[in-house]
Protein backbone atom coordinates (compact mmCIF):
# COMPACT_ATOMS: atom_id res chain seq x y z
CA UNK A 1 72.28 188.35 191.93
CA UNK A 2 70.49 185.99 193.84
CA UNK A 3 66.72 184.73 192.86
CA UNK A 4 64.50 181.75 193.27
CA UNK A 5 62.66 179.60 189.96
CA UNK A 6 60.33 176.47 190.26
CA UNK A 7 62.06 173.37 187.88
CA UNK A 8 59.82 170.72 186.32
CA UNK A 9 61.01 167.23 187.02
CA UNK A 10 61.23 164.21 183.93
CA UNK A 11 58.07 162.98 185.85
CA UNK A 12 56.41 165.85 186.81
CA UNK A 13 57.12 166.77 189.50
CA UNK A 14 57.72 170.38 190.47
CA UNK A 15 60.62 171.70 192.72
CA UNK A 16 61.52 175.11 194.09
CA UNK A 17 65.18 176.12 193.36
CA UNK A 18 67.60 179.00 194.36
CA UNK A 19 69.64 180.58 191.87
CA UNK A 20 72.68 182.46 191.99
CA UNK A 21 73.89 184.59 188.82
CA UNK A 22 77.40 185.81 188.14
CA UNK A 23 77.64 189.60 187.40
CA UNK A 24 78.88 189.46 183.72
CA UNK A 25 78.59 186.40 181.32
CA UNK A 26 78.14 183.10 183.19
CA UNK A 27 81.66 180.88 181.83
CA UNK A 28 79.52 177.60 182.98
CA UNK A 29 76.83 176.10 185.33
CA UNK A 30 77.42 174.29 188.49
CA UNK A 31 74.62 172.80 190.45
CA UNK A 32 74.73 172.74 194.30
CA UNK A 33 73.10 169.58 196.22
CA UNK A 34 72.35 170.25 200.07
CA UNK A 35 72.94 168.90 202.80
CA UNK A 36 70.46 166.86 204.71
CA UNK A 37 69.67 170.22 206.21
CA UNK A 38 67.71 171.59 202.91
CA UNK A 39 68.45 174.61 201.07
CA UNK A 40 69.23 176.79 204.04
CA UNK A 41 71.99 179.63 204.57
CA UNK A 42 75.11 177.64 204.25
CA UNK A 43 74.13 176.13 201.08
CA UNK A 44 72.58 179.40 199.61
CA UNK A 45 76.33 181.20 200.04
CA UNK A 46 78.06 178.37 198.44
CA UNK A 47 75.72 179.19 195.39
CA UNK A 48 76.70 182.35 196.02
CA UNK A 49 80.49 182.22 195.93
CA UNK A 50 80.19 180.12 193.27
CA UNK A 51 78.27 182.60 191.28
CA UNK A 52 80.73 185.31 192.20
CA UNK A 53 83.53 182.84 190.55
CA UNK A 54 81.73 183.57 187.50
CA UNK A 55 79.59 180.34 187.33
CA UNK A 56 75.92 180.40 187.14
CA UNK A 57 74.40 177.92 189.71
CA UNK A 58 71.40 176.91 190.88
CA UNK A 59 70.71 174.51 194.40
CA UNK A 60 67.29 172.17 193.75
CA UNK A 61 65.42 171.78 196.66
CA UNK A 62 65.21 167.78 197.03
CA UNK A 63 63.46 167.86 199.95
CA UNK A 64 60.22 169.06 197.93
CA UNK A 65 58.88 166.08 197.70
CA UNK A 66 58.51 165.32 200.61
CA UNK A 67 58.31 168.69 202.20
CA UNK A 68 58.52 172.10 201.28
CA UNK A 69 60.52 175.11 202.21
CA UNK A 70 62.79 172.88 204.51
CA UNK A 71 65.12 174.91 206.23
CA UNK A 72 66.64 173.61 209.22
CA UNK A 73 69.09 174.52 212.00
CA UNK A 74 72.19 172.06 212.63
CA UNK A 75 71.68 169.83 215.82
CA UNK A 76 70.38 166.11 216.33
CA UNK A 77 66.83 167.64 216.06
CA UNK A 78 67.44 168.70 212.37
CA UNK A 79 69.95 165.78 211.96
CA UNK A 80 67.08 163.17 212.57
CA UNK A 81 64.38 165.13 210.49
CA UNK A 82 66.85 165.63 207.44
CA UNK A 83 67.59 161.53 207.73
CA UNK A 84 64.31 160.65 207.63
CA UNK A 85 63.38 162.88 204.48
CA UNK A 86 66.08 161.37 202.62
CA UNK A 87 64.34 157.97 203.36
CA UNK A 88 61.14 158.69 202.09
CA UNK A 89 62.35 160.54 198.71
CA UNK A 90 64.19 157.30 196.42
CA UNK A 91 67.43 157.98 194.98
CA UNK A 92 65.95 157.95 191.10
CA UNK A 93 63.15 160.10 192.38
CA UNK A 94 65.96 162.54 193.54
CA UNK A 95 68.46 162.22 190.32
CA UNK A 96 65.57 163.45 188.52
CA UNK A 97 65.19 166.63 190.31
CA UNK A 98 69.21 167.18 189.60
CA UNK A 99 68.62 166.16 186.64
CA UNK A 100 66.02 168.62 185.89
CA UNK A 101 68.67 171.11 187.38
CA UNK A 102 71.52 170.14 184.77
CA UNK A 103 69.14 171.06 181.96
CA UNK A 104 67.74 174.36 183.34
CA UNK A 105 71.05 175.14 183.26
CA UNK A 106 71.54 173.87 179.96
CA UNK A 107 68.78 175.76 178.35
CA UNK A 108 69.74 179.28 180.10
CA UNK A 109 73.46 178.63 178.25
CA UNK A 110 75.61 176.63 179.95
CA UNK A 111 77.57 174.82 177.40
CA UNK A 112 78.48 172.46 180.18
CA UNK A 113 77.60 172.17 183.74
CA UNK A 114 79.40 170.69 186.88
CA UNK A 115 77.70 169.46 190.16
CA UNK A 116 79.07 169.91 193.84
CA UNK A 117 77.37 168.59 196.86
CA UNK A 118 77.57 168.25 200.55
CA UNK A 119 77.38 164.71 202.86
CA UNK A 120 73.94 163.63 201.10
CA UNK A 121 74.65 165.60 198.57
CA UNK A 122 78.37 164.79 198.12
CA UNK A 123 76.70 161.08 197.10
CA UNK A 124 74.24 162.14 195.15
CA UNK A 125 76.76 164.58 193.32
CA UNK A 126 78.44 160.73 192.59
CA UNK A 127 75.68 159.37 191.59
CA UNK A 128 74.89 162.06 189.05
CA UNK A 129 78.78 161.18 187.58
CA UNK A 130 77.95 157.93 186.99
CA UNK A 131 74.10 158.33 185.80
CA UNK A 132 73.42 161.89 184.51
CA UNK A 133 76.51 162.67 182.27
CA UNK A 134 77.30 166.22 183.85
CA UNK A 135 81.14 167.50 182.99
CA UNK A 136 82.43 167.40 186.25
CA UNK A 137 81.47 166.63 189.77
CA UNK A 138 82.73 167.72 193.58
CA UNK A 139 81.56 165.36 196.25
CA UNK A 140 82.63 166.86 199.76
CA UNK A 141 82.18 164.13 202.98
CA UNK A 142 79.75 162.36 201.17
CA UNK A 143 77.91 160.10 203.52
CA UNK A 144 76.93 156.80 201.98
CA UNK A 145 79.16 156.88 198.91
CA UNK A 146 80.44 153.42 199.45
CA UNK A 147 76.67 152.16 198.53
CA UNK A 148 77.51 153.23 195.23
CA UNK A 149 81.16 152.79 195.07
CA UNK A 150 81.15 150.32 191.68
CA UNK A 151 79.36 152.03 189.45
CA UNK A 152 80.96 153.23 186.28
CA UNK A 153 82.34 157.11 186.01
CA UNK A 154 81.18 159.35 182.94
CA UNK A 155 82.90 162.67 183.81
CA UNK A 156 86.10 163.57 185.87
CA UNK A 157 85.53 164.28 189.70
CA UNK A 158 87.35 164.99 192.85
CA UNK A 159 86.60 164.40 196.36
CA UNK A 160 87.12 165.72 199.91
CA UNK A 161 87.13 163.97 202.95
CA UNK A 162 88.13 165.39 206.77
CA UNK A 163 90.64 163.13 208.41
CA UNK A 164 88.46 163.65 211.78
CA UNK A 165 85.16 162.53 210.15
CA UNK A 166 82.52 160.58 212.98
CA UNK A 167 80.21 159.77 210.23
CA UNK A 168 82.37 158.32 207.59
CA UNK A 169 84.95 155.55 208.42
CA UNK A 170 88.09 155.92 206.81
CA UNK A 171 88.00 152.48 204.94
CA UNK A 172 85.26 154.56 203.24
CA UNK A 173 87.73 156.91 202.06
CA UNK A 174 90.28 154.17 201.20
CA UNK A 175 88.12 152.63 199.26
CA UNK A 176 87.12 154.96 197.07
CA UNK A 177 90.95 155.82 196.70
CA UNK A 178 91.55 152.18 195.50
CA UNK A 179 88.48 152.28 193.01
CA UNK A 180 89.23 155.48 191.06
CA UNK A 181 93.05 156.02 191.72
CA UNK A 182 92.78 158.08 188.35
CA UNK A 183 91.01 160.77 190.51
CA UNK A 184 92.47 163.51 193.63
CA UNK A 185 90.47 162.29 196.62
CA UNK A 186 91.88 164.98 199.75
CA UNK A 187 91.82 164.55 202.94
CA UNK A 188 91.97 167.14 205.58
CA UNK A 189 92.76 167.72 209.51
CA UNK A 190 89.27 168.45 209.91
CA UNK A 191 85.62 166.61 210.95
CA UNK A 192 82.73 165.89 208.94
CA UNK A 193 80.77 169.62 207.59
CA UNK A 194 83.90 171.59 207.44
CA UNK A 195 82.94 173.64 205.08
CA UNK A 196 79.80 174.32 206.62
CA UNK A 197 80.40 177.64 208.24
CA UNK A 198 77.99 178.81 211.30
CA UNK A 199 78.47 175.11 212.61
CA UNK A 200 81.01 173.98 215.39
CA UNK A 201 82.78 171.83 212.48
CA UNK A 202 83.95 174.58 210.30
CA UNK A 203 87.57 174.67 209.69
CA UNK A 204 88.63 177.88 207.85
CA UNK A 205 91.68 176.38 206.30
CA UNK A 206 90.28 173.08 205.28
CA UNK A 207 87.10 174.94 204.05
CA UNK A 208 89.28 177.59 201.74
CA UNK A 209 91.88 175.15 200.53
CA UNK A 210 88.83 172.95 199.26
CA UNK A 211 87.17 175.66 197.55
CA UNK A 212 90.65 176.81 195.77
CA UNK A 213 91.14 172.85 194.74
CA UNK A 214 87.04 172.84 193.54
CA UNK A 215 87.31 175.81 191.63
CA UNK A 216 90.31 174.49 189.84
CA UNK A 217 88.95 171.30 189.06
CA UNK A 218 85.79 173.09 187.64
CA UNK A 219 87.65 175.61 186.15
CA UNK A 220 89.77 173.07 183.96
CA UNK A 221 86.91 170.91 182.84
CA UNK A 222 83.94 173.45 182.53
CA UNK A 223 85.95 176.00 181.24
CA UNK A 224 89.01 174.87 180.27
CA UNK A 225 91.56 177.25 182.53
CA UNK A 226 93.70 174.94 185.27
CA UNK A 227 96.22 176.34 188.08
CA UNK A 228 97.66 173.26 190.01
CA UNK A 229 96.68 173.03 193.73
């Protein structure tokens, strides 16, 4: 069951958020960070398959403040919009929204919580790891991550990079191979967004084999179950 809540920032500062709800007891939480794109479809069914993995989840809208109800379609139009909100919102301004996010979750019973994200996201799902003290994290293509590349983990993660990425040079990938070799960083025959179904980057395989290697990683540190993948 799908429904929308407004979270209350460390500072302040008030964000919309969409929420996703499993359909029996809720094993753990799992935040979802968007894409520079804002909370739109895509990111609303990841919540959602999420939440039908049993997880309760809930995607903050970090776009809030600097603009509301951003929803926007994939092209160099919504590319250059979603760029230049993530200039004009700082990073600590945006780690407390998730972090606001981490304790909602918190407070409605999840004894621990895990956070995924996408590109932006995917860094800022890093940078939560090494500031915010979730359980686990997920960072898929995440754009930037080398900017943050030293800091110290707190929780275990994994990451997922396409092999066929334009935005994110594969010394990016190496390196972050060569600073955590403790954690899985894949790689797939695929280009940057392939998880983002509706888009011309989608890759069906890459897409499904990352979501069977997320769930497992969330699986053995939220809840405590593991399959190898």
């Amino acid at each position: 069951m799908a429904q929308h809540t407004q979270l209350q920032a460390a500072d302040g500062h008030k964000l919309d958020a969409y929420i996703a709800q499993p359909s029996g007891e809720p094993k753990a939480g799992i935040v979802v960070l968007q894409e520079i794109f804002g909370i739109n479809a895509h990111i609303r069914s990841v919540a959602d398959r999420f939440a039908q993995a049993g997880y309760l989840v809930i995607a903050p809208a970090l776009f809030d403040r600097a603009e509301r109800n951003v929803e926007m379609e994939y092209g160099p139009e919504g590319m250059k919009k979603g760029m230049d909100l993530v200039q004009r919102i700082p990073a600590e301004k945006t780690l407390a929204d998730i972090d606001a996010a981490i304790q909602y979750l918190r407070e409605h019973g999840a004894r621990k919580v895990g956070v995924v994200g996408f590109c932006w996201g995917g860094t800022m799902a890093w940078v939560s790891n090494t500031r915010l003290h979730p359980d686990a994290t997920v960072s898929y293509y995440a754009g930037g991550i080398q900017n943050y590349i030293h800091e110290k983990s707190t929780c275990p993660a994994i990451f997922h990079f396409g092999l066929r990425d334009k935005h994110i040079p594969q010394s990016v990938v190496e390196q972050v191979q060569h600073e955590y070799p403790g954690y899985s960083v894949f790689t797939y025959d695929a280009d940057h967004g392939f998880n983002r179904d509706g888009s011309a980057t989608y890759n069906e395989a890459a897409a499904k084999l990352a979501m069977k290697r997320t769930l497992a990683h969330f699986d053995e540190y939220l809840v405590g179950s593991h399959s190898s993948v």
